[in-house]
Structure formats: structure tokens, C-alpha cells
PDB file of N, CA and C in Angstrom:
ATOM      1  N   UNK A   1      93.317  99.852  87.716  1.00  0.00           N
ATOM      2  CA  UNK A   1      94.344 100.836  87.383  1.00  0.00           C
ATOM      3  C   UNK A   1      94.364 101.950  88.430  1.00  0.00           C
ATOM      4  N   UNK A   2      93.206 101.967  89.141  1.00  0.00           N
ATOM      5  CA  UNK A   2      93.372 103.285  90.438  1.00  0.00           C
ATOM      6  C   UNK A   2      93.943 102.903  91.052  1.00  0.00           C
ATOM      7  N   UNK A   3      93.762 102.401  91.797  1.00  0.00           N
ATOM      8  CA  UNK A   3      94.537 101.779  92.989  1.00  0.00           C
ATOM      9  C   UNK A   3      96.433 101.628  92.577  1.00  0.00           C
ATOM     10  N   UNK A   4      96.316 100.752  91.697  1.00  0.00           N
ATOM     11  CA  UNK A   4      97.678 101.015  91.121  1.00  0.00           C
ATOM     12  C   UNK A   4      98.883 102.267  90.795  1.00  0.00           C
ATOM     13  N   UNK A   5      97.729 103.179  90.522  1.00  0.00           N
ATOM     14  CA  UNK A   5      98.307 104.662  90.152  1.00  0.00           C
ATOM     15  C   UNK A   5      98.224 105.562  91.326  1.00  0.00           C
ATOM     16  N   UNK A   6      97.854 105.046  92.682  1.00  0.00           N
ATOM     17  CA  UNK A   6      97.361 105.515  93.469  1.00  0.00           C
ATOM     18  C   UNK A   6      98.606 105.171  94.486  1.00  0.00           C
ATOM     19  N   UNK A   7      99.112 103.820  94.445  1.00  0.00           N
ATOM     20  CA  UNK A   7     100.204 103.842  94.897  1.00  0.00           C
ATOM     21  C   UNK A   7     101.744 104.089  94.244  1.00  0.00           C
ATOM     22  N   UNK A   8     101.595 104.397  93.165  1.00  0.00           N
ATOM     23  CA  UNK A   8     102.673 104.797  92.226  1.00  0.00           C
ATOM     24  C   UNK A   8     102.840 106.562  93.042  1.00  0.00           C
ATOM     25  N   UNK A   9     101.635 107.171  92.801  1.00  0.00           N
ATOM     26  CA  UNK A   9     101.557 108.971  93.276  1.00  0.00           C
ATOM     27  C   UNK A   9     102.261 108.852  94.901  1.00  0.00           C
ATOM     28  N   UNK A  10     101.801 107.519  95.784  1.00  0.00           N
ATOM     29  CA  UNK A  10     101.970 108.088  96.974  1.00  0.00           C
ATOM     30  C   UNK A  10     103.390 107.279  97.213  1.00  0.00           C
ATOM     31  N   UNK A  11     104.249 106.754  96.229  1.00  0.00           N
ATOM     32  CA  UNK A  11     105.323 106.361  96.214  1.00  0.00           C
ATOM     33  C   UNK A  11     106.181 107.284  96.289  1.00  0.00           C
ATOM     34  N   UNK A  12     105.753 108.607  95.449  1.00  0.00           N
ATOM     35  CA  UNK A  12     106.556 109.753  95.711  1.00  0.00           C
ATOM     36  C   UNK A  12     106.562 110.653  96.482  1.00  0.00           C
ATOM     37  N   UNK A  13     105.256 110.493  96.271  1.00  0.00           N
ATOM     38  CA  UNK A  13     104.465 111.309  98.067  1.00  0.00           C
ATOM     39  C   UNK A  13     105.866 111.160  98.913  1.00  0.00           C
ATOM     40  N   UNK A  14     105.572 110.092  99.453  1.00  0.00           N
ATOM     41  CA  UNK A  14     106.288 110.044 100.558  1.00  0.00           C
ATOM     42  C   UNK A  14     107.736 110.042 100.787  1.00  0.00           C
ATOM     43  N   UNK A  15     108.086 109.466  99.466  1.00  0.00           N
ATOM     44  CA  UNK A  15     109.603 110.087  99.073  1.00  0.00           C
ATOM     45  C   UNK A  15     109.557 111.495  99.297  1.00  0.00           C
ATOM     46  N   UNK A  16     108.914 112.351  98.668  1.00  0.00           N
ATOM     47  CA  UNK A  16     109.499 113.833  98.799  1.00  0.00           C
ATOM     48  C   UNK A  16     109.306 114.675 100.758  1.00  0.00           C
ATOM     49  N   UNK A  17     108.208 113.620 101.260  1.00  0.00           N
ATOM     50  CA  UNK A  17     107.991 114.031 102.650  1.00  0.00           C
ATOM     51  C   UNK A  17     109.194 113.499 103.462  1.00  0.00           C
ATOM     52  N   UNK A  18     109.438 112.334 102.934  1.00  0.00           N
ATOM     53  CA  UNK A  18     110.212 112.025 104.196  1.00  0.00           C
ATOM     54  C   UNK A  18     111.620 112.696 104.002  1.00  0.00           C
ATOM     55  N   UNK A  19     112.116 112.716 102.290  1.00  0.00           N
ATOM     56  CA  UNK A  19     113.431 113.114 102.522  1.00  0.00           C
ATOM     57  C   UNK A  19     113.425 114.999 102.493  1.00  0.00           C
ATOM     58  N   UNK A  20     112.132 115.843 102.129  1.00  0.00           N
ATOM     59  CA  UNK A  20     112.614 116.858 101.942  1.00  0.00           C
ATOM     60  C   UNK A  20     111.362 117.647 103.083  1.00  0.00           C
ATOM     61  N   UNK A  21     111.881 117.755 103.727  1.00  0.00           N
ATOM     62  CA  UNK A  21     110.918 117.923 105.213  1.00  0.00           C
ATOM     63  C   UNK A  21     110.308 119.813 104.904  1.00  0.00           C
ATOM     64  N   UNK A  22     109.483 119.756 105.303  1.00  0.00           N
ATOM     65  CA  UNK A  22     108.524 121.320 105.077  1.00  0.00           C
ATOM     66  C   UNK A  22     107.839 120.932 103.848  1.00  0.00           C
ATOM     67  N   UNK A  23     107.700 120.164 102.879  1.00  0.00           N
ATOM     68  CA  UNK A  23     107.153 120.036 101.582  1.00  0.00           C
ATOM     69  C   UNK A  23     105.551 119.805 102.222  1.00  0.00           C
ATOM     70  N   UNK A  24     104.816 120.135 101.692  1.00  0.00           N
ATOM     71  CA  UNK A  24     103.345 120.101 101.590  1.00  0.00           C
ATOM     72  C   UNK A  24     102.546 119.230 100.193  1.00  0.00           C
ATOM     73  N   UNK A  25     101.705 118.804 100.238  1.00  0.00           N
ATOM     74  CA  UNK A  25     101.114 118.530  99.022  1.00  0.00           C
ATOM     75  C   UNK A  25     100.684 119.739  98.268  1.00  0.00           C
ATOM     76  N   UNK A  26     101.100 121.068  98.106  1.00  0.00           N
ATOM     77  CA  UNK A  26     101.277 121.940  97.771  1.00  0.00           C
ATOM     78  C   UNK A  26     101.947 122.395  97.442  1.00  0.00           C
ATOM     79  N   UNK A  27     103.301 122.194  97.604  1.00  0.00           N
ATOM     80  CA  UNK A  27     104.397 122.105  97.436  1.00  0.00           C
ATOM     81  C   UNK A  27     105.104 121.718  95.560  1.00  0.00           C
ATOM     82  N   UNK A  28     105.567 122.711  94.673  1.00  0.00           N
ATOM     83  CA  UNK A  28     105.796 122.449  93.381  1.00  0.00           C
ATOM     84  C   UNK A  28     106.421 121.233  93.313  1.00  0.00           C
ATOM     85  N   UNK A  29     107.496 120.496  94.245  1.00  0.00           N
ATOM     86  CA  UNK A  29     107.213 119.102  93.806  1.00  0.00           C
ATOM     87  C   UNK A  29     106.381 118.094  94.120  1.00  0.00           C
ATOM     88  N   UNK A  30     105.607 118.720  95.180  1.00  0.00           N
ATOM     89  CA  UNK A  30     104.490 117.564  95.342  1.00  0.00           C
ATOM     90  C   UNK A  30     103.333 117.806  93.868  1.00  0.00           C
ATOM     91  N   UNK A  31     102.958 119.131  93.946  1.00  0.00           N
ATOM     92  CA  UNK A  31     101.848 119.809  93.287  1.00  0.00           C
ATOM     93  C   UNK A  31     101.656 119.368  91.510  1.00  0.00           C
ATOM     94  N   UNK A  32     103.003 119.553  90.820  1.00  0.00           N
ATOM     95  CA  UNK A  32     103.336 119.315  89.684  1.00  0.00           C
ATOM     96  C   UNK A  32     103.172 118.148  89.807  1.00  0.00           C
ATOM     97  N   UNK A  33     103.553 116.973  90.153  1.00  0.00           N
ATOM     98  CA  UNK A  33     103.346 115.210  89.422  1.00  0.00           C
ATOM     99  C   UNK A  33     102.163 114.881  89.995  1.00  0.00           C
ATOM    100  N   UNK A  34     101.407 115.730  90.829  1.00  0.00           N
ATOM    101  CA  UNK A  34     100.087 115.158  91.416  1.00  0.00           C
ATOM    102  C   UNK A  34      99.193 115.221  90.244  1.00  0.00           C
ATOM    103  N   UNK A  35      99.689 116.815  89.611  1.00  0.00           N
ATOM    104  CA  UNK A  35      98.695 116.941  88.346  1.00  0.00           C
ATOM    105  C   UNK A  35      99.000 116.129  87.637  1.00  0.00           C
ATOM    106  N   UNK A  36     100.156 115.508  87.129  1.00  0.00           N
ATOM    107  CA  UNK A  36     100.066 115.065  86.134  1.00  0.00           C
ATOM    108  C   UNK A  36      99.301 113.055  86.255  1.00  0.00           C
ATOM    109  N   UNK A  37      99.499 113.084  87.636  1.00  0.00           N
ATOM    110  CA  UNK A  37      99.227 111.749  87.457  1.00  0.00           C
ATOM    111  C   UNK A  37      97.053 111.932  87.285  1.00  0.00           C
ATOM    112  N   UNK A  38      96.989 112.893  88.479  1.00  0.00           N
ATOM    113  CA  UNK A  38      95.365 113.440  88.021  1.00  0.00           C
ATOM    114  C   UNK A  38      94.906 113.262  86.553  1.00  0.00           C
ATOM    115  N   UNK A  39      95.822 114.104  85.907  1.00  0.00           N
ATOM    116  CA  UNK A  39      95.527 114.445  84.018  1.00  0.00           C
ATOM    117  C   UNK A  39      95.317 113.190  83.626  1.00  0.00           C
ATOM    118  N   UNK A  40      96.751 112.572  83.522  1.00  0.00           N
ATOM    119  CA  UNK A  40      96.704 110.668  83.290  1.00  0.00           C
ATOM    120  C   UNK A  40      95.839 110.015  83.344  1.00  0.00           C
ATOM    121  N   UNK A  41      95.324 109.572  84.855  1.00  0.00           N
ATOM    122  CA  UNK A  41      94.497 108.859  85.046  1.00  0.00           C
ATOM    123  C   UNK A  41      92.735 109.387  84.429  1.00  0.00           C
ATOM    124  N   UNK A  42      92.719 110.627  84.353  1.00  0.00           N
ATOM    125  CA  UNK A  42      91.711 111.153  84.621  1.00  0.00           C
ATOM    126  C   UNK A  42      91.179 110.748  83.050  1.00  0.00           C
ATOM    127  N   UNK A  43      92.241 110.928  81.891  1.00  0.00           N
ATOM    128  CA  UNK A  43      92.143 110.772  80.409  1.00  0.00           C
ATOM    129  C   UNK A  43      91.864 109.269  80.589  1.00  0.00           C
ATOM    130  N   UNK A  44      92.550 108.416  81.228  1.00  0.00           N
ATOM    131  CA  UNK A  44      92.676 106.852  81.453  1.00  0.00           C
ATOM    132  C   UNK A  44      91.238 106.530  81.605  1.00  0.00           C
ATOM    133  N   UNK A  45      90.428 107.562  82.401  1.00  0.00           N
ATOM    134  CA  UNK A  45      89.008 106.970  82.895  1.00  0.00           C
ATOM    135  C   UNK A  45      87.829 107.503  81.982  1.00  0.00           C
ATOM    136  N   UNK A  46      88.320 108.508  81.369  1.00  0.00           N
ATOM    137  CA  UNK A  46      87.343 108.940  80.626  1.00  0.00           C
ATOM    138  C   UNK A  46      86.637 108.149  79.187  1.00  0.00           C
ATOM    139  N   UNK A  47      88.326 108.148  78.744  1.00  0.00           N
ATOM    140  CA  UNK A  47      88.111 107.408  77.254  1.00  0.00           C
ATOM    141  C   UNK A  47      87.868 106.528  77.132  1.00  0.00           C
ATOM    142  N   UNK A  48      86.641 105.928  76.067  1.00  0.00           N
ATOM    143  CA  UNK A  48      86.357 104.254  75.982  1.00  0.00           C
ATOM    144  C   UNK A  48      87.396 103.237  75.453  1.00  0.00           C
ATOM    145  N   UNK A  49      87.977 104.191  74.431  1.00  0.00           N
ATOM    146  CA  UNK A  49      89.378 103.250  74.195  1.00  0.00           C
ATOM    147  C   UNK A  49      90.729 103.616  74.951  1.00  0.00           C
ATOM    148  N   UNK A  50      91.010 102.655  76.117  1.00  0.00           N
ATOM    149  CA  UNK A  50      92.348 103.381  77.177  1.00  0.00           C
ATOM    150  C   UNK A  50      93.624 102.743  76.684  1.00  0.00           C
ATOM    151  N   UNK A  51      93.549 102.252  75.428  1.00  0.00           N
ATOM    152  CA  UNK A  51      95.238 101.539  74.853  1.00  0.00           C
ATOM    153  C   UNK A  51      96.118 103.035  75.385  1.00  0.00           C
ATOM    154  N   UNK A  52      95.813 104.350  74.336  1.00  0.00           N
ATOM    155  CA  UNK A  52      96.959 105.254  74.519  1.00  0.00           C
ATOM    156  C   UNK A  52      96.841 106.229  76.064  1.00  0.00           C
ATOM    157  N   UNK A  53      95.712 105.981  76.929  1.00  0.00           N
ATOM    158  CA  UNK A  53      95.514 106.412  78.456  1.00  0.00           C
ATOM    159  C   UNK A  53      96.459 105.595  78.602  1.00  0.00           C
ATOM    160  N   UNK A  54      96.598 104.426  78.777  1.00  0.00           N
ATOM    161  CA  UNK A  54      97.234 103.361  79.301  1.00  0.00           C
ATOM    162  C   UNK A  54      98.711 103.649  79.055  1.00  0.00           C
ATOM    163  N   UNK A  55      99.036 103.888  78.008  1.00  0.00           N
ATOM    164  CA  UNK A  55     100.341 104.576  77.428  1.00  0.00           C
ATOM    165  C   UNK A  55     100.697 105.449  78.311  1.00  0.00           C
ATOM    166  N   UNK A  56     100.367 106.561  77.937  1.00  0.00           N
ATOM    167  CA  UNK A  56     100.551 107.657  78.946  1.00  0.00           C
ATOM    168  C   UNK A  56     100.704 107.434  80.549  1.00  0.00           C
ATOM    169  N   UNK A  57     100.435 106.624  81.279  1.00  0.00           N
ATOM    170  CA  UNK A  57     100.636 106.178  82.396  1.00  0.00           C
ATOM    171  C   UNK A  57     101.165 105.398  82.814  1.00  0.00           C
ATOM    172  N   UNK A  58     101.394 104.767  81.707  1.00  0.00           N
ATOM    173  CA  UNK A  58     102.896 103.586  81.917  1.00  0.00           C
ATOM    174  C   UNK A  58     104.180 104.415  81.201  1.00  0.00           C
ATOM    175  N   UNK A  59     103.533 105.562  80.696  1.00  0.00           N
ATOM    176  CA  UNK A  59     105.157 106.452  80.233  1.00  0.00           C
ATOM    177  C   UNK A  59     105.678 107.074  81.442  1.00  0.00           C
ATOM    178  N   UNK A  60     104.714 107.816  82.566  1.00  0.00           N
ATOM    179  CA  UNK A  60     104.568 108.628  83.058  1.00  0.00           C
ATOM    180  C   UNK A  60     105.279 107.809  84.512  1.00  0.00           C
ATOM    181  N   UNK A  61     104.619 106.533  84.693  1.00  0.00           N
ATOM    182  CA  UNK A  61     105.146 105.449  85.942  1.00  0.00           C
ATOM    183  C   UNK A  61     107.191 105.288  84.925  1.00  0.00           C
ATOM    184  N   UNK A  62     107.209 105.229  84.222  1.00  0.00           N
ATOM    185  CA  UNK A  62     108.385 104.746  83.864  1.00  0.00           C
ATOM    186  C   UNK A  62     109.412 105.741  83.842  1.00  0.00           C
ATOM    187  N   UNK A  63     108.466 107.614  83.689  1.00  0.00           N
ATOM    188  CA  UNK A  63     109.598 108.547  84.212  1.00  0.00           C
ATOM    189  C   UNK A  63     109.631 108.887  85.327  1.00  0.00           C
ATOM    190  N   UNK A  64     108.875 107.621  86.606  1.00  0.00           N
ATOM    191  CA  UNK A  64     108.943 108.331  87.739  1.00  0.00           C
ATOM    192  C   UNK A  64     110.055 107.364  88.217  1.00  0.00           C
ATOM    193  N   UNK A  65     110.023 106.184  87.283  1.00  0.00           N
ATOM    194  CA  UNK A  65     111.143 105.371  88.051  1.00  0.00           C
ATOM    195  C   UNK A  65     112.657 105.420  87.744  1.00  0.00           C
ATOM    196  N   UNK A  66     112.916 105.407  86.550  1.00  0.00           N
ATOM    197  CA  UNK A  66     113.970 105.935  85.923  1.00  0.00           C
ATOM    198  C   UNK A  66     114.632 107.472  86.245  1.00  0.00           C
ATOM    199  N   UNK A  67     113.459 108.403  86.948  1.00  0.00           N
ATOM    200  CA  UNK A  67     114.206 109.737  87.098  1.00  0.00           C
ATOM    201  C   UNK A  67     114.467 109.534  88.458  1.00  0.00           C
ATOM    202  N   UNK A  68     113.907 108.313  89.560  1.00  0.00           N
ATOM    203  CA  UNK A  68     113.883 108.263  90.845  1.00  0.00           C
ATOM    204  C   UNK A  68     115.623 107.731  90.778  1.00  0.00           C
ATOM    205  N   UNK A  69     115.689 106.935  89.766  1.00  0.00           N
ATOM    206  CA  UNK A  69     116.942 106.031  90.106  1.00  0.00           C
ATOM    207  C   UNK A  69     118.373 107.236  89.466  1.00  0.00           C
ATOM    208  N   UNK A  70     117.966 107.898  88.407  1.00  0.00           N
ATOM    209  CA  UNK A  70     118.992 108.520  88.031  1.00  0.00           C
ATOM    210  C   UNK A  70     119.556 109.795  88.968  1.00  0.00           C
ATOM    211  N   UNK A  71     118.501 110.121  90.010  1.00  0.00           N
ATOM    212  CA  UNK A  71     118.517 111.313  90.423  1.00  0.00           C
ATOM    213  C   UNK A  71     119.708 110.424  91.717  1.00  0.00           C
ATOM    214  N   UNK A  72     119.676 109.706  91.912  1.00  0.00           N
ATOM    215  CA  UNK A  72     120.747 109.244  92.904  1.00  0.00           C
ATOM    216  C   UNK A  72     122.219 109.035  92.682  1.00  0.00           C
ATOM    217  N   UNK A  73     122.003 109.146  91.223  1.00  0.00           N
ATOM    218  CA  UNK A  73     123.513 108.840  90.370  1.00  0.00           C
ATOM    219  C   UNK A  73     124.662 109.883  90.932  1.00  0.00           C
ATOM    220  N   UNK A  74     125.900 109.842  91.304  1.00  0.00           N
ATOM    221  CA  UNK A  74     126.576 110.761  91.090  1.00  0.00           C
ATOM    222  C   UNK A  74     127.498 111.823  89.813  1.00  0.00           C
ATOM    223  N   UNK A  75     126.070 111.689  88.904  1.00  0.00           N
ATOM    224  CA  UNK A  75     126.316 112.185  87.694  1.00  0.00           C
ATOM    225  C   UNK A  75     126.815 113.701  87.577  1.00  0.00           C
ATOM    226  N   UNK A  76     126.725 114.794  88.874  1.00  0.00           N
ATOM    227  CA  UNK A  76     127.009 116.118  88.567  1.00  0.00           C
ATOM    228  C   UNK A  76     125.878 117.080  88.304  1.00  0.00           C
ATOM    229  N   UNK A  77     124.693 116.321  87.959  1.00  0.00           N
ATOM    230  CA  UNK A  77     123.332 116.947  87.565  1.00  0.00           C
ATOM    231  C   UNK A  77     122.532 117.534  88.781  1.00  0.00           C
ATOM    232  N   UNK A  78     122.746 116.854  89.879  1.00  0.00           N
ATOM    233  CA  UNK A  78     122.305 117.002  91.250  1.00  0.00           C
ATOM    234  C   UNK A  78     123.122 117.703  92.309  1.00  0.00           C
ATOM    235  N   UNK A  79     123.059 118.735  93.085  1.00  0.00           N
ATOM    236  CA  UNK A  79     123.282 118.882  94.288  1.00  0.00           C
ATOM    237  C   UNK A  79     123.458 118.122  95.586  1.00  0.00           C
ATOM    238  N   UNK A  80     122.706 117.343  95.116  1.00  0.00           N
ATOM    239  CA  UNK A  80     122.806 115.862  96.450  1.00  0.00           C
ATOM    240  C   UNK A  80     122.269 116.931  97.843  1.00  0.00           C
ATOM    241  N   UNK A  81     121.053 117.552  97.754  1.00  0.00           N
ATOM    242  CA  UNK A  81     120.599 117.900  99.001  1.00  0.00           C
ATOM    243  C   UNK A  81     119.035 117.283  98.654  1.00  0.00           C
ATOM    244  N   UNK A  82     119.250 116.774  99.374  1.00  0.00           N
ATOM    245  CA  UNK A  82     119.245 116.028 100.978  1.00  0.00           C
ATOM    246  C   UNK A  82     120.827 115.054 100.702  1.00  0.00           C
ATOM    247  N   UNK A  83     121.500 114.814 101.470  1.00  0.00           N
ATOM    248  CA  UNK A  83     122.758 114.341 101.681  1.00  0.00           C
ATOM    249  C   UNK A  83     121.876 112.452 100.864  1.00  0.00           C
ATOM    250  N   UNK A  84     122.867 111.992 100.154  1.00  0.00           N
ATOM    251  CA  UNK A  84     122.580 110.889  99.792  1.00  0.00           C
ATOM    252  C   UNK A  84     123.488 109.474 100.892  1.00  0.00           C
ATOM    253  N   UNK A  85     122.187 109.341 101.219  1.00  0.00           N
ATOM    254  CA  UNK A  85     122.704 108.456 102.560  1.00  0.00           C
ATOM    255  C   UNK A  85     121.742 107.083 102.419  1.00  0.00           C
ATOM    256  N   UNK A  86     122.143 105.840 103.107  1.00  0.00           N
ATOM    257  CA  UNK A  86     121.340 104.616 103.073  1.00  0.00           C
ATOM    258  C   UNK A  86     119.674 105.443 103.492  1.00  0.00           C
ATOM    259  N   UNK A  87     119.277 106.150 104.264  1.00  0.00           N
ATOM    260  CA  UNK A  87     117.872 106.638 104.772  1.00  0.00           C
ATOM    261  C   UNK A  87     117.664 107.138 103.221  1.00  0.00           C
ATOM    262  N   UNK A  88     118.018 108.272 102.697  1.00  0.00           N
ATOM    263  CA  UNK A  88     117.609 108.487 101.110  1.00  0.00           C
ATOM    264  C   UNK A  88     117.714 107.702 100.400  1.00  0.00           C
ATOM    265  N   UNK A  89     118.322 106.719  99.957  1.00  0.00           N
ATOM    266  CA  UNK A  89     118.234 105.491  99.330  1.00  0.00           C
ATOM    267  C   UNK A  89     116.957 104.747  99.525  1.00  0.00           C
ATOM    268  N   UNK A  90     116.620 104.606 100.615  1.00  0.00           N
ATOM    269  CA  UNK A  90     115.843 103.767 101.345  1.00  0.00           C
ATOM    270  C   UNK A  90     114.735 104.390 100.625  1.00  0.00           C
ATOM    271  N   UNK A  91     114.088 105.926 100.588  1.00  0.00           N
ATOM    272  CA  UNK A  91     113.178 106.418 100.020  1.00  0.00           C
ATOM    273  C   UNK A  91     112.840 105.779  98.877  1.00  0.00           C
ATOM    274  N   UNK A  92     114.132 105.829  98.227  1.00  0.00           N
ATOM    275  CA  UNK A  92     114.146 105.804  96.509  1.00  0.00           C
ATOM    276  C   UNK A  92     113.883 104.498  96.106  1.00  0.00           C
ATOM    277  N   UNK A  93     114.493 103.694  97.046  1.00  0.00           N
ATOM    278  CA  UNK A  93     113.720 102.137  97.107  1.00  0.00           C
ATOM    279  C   UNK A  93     112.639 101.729  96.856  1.00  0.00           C
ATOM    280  N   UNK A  94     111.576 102.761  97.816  1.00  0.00           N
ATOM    281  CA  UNK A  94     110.232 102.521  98.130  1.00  0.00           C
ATOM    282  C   UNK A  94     109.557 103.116  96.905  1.00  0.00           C
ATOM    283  N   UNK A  95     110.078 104.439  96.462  1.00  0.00           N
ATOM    284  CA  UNK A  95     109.584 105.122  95.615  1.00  0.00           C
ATOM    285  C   UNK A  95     109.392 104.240  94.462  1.00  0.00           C
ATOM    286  N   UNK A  96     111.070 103.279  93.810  1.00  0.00           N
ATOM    287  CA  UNK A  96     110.675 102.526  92.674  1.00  0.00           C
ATOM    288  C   UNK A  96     109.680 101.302  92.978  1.00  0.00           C
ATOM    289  N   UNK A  97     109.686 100.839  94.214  1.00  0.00           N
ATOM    290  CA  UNK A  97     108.813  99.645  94.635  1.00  0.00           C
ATOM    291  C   UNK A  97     106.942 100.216  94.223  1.00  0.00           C
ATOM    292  N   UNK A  98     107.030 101.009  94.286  1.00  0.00           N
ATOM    293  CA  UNK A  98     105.851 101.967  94.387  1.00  0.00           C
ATOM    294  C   UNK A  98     105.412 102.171  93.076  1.00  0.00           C
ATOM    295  N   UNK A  99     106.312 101.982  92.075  1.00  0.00           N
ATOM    296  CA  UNK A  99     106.142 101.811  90.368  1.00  0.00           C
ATOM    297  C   UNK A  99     105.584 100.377  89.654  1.00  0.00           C
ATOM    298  N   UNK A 100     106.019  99.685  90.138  1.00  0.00           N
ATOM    299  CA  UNK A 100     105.915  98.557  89.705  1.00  0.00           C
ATOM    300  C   UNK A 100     104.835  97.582  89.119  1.00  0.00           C
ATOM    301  N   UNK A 101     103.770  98.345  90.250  1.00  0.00           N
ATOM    302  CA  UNK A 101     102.471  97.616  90.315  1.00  0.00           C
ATOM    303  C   UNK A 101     101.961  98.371  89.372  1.00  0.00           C
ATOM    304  N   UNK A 102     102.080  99.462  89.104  1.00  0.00           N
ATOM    305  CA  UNK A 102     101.808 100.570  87.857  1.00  0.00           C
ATOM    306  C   UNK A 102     102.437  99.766  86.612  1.00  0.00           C
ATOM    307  N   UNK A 103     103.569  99.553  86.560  1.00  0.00           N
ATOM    308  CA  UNK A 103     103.888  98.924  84.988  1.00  0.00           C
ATOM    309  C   UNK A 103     103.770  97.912  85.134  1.00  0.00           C
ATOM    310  N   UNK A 104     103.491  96.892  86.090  1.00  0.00           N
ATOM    311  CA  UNK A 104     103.001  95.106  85.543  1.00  0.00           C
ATOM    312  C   UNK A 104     101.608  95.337  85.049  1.00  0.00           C
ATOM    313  N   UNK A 105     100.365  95.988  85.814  1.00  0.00           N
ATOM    314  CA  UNK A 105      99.452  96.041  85.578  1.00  0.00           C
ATOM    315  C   UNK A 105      98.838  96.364  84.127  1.00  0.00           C
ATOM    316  N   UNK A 106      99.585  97.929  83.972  1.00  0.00           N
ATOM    317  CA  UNK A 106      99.745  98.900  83.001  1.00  0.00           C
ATOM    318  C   UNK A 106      99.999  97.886  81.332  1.00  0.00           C
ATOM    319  N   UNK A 107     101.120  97.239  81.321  1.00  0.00           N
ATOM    320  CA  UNK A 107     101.906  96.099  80.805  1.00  0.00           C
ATOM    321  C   UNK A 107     100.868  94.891  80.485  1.00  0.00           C
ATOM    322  N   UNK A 108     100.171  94.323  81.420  1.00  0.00           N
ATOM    323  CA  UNK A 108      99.407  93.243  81.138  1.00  0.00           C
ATOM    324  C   UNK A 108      98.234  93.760  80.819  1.00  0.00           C
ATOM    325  N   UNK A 109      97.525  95.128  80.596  1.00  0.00           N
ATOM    326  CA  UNK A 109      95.990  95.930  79.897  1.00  0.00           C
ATOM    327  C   UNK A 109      96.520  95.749  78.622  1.00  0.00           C
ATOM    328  N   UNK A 110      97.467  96.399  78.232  1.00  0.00           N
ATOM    329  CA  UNK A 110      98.330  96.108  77.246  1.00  0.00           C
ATOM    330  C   UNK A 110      98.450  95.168  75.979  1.00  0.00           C
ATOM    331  N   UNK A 111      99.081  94.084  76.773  1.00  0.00           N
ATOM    332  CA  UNK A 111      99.172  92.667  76.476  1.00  0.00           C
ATOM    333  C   UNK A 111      97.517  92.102  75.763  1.00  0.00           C
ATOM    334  N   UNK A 112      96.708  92.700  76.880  1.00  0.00           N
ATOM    335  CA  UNK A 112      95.686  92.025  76.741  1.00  0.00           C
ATOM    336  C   UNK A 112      94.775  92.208  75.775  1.00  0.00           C
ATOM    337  N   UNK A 113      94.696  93.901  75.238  1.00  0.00           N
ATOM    338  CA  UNK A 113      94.372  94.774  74.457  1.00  0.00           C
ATOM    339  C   UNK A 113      94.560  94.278  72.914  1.00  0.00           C
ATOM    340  N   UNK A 114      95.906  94.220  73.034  1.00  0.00           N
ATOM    341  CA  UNK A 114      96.687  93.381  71.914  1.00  0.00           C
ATOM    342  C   UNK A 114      96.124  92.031  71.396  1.00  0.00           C
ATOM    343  N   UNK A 115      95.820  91.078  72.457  1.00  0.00           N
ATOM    344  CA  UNK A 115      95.660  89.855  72.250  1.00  0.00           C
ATOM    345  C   UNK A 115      94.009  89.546  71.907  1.00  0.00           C
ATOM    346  N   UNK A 116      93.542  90.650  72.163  1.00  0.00           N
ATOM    347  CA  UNK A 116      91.938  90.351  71.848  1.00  0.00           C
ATOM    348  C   UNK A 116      91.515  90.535  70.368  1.00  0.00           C
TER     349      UNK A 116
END
């Protein structure tokens, strides 16, 4: 599950570096989901029973992908700065590609949890 959640965090990472240039990992949108994926995982590793860790981090991977994809929408909710162009797309690509391995994994602890 580290490794997994590890590339889920730097899915956005690098979404927010590449499309919003001066951002730091210090930075309130870097800073804010770093904690939260920290908190996540951190509850994920602690507790002997991780069914609802596991929850929480497949909730948490599922609002990073769903808010990655909606934030591109031309719904009115957004400013569209950074200009929404195939290169920002391209981010948002990587960003949801970057989820995935988080909810198959996440999904099959799950499954498995269940089935025992």
C-alpha cells in the first residue's frame, strides 16, 4: 500500500509543479493533500485492523481522481488558470494514471478482507 500511495501523492505532485510553476512542496496546494495522504496512510499503518484505513484511502485516491477530472470540466466552477490546453490535460492524465494503482490495490485488500 506505500508504494501505491506514494505514487498516487506524487501523481499530483507533479501535476501541480508542472502546470502551476513557483509551487513548492510547501505550497497550500502541495502542503494540504500531502497531509492528508500522510494522516491516511499513517492511520493505514498503524491500525491492526486496516479495512476502514483502507477506506479512507481509497476515499481519499477516489477524490483525487474525480476532482482531477472535474476540475477540467468547463463547468464555470474554475477560472481555467493555467489555460486548459492538451499540455494541462496531459497533467491530468498522468495525475488520474497515478490513482489507479491506489484503487486496484486498495479494492483487492478489500476484496480480500471480505473473503477471509
Amino acid at each position: 500500500m506505500g508504494s501505491v500511495a506514494i505514487i498516487a501523492w506524487f501523481g499530483m505532485y507533479v501535476h501541480n509543479v508542472a502546470d502551476l510553476p513557483g509551487l513548492t512542496i510547501l505550497s497550500p496546494e502541495n502542503a494540504g493533500p500531502t497531509l492528508v495522504w500522510v494522516a491516511v496512510f499513517a492511520v493505514w499503518w498503524l491500525l491492526p485492523d486496516r479495512r476502514w484505513p483502507t477506506v479512507a484511502i481509497l476515499a481519499w485516491g477516489w477524490v483525487n481522481l474525480i476532482g482531477g477530472a472535474l476540475s477540467v470540466l468547463p463547468i464555470g466552477l474554475s477560472p481555467f488558470s493555467p489555460e486548459q490546453t492538451m499540455y494541462h490535460y496531459s497533467f491530468h492524465g498522468l495525475y488520474a494514471a497515478c490513482q489507479v494503482p491506489l484503487l486496484r490495490v486498495g479494492h483487492a485488500q478489500l476484496r480480500a478482507r471480505h473473503a477471509a
